[in-house]
Each structure stands twice: as structure tokens, then as C-alpha cells.
C-alpha atoms as a PDB file:
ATOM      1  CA  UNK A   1     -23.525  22.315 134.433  1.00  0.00           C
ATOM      2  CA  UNK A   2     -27.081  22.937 135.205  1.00  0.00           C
ATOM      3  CA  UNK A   3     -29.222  23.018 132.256  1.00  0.00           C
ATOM      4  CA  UNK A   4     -31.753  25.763 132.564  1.00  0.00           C
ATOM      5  CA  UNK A   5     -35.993  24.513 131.926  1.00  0.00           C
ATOM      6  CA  UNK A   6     -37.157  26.318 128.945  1.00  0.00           C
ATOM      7  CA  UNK A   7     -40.202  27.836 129.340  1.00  0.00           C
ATOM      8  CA  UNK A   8     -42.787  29.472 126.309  1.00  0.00           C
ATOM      9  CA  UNK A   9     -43.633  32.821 126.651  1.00  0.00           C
ATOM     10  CA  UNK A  10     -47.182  31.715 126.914  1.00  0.00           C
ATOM     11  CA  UNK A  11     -46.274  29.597 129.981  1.00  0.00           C
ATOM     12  CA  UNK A  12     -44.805  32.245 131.773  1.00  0.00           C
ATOM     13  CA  UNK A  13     -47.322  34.576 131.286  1.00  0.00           C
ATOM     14  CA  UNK A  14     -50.211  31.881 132.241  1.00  0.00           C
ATOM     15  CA  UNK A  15     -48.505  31.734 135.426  1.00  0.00           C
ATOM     16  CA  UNK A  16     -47.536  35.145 135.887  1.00  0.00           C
ATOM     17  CA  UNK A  17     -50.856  36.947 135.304  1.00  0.00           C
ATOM     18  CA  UNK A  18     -53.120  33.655 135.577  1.00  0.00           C
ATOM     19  CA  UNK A  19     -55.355  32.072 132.633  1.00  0.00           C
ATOM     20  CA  UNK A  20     -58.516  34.446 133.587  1.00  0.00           C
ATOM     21  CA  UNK A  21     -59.555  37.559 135.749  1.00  0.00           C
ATOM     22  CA  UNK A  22     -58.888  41.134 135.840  1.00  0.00           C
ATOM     23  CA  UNK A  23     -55.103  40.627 136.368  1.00  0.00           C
ATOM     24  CA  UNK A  24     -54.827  38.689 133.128  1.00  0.00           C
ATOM     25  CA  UNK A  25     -57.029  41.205 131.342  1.00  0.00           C
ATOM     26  CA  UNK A  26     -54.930  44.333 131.637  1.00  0.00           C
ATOM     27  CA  UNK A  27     -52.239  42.569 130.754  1.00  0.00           C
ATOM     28  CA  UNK A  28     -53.855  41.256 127.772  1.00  0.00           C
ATOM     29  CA  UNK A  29     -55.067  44.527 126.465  1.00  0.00           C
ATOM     30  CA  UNK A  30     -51.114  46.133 127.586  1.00  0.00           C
ATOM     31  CA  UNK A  31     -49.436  43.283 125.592  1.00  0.00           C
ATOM     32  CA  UNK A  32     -51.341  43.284 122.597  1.00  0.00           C
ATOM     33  CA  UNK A  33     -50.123  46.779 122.502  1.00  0.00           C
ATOM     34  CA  UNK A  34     -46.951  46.077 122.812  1.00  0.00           C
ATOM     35  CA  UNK A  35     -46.406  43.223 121.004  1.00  0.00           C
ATOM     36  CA  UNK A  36     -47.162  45.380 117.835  1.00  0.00           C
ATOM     37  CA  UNK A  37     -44.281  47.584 118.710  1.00  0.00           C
ATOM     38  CA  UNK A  38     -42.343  44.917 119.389  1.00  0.00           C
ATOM     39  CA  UNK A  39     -42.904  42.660 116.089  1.00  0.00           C
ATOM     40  CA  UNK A  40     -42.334  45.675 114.049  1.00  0.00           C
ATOM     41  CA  UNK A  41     -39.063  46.230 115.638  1.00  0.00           C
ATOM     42  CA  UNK A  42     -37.434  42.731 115.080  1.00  0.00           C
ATOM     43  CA  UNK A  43     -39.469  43.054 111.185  1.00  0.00           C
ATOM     44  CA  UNK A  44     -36.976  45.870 110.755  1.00  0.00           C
ATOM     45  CA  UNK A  45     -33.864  44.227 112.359  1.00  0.00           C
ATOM     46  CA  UNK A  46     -34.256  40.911 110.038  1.00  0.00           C
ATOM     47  CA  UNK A  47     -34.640  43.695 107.244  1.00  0.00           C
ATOM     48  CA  UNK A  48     -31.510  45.330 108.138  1.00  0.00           C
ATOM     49  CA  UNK A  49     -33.421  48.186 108.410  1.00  0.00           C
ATOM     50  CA  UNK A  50     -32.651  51.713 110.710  1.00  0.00           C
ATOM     51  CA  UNK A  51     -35.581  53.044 111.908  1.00  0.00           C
ATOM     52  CA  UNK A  52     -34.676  56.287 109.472  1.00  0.00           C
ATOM     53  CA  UNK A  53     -35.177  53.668 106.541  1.00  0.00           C
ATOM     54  CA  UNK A  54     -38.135  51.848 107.347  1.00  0.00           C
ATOM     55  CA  UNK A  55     -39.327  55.396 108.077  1.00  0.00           C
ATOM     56  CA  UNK A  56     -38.476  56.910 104.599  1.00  0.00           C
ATOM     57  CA  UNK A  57     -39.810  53.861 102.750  1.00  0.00           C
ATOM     58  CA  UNK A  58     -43.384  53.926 104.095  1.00  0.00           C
ATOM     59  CA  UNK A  59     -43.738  57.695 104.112  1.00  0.00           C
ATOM     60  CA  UNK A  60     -43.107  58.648 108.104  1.00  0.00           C
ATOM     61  CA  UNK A  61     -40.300  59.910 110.031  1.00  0.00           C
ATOM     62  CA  UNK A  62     -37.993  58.115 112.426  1.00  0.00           C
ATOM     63  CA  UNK A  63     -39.864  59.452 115.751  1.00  0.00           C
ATOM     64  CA  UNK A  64     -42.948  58.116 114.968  1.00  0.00           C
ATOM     65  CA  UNK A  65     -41.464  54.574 114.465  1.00  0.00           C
ATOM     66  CA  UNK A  66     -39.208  54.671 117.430  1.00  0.00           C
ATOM     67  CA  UNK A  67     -42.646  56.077 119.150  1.00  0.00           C
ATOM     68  CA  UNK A  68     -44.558  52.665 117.978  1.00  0.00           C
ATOM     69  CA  UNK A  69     -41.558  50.673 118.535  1.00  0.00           C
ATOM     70  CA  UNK A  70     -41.547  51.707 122.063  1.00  0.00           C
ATOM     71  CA  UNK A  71     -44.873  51.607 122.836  1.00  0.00           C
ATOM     72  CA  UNK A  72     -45.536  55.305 123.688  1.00  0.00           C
ATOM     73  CA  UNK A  73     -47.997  55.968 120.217  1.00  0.00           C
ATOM     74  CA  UNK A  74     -50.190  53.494 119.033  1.00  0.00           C
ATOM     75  CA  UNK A  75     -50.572  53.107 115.461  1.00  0.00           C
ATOM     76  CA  UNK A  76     -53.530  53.458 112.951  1.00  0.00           C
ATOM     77  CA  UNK A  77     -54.398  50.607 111.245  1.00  0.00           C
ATOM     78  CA  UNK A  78     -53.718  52.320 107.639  1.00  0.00           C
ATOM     79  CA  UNK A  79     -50.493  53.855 108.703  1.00  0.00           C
ATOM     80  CA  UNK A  80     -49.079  50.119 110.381  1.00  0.00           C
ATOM     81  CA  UNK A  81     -50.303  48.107 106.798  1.00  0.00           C
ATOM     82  CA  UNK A  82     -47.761  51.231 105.334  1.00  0.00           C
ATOM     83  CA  UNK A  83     -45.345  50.241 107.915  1.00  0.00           C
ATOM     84  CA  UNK A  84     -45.504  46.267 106.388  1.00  0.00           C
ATOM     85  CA  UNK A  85     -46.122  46.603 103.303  1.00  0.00           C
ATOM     86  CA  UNK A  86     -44.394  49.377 101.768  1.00  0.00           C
ATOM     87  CA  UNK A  87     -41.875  49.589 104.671  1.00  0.00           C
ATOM     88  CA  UNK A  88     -40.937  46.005 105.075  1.00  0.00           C
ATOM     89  CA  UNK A  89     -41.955  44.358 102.095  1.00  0.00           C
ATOM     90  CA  UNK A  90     -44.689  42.372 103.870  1.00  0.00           C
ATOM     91  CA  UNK A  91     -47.983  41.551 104.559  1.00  0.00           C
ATOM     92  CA  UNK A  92     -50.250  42.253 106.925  1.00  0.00           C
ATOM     93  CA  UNK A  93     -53.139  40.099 108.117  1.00  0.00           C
ATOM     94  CA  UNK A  94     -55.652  40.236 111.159  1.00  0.00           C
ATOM     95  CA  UNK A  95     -57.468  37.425 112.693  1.00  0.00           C
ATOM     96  CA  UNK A  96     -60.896  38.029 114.754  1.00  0.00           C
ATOM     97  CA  UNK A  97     -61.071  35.034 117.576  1.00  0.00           C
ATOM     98  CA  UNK A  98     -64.027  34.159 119.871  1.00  0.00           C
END
């Protein structure tokens, strides 16, 4: 059997959208996006967590989480430390690179 070549998600996105230029630059600013969504969603999973839960424990309702969870509403900055920290028992922190 054919073993399959595992590949990081930053390799596949390097050569997907390229390492610089416009094409890697919408993507960036779509991902980053997403990835928020997306981080919160698997947060809640390894919680054993509904989205009705995490909801009730940081003070929201379930659409707005599925919203942010799915990338159709981004979140405020106050609302996602509720999200980790009250919601998930977390913590948040945000790095600045140049």
C-alpha cells in the first residue's frame, strides 16, 4: 500500500497561494479570519461543549457562535476573550509580528 506524503498546512498553503504577492495577501487576511472561527470551534469540541453551552457560559446565544464559528460575523475582541475565558476556561493571548 502506498503511503500518502504528509504535508503541513503551511506547506500547502506556500504552494497554493505562493510565499508573497497579492494572491497570498487575500488569503492571508481571509484565513486569519477564519482560523478564529475555526480554533474556537475545535476549543469547544475538546470541551465537550454544544455551541448552546459555550454560548450560555460566556453570556451570548447559540447564533452568534455558530455565526463566528462559520465565519459569517467576525468577533469583537472583548466579546472573543468572553468566548475563552469565561466560555472555555482559557486564555487568550495576541502576538504583534513584524
Amino acid at each position: 500500500m502506498k503511503q500518502k506524503s504528509k504535508q503541513t498546512l503551511s506547506e500547502f498553503i506556500d504552494q497554493t497561494y505562493g510565499t508573497k504577492g497579492n494572491k497570498r495577501t487575500t488569503f492571508d487576511k481571509g484565513f486569519a479570519e477564519f482560523k478564529i472561527g475555526f480554533l474556537i470551534q475545535q476549543a469547544r469540541i475538546k470541551k465537550g461543549l454544544t455551541q448552546e453551552a459555550l454560548a450560555e457560559k460566556c453570556g451570548t446565544n447559540k447564533g452568534y457562535i455558530s455565526k463566528i464559528e462559520n465565519d459569517i460575523k467576525e468577533v469583537r475582541l472583548s466579546t472573543l476573550q468572553k468566548i475563552i475565558e469565561n466560555g472555555l476556561g482559557g486564555k487568550l493571548e495576541l502576538k504583534i509580528l513584524l
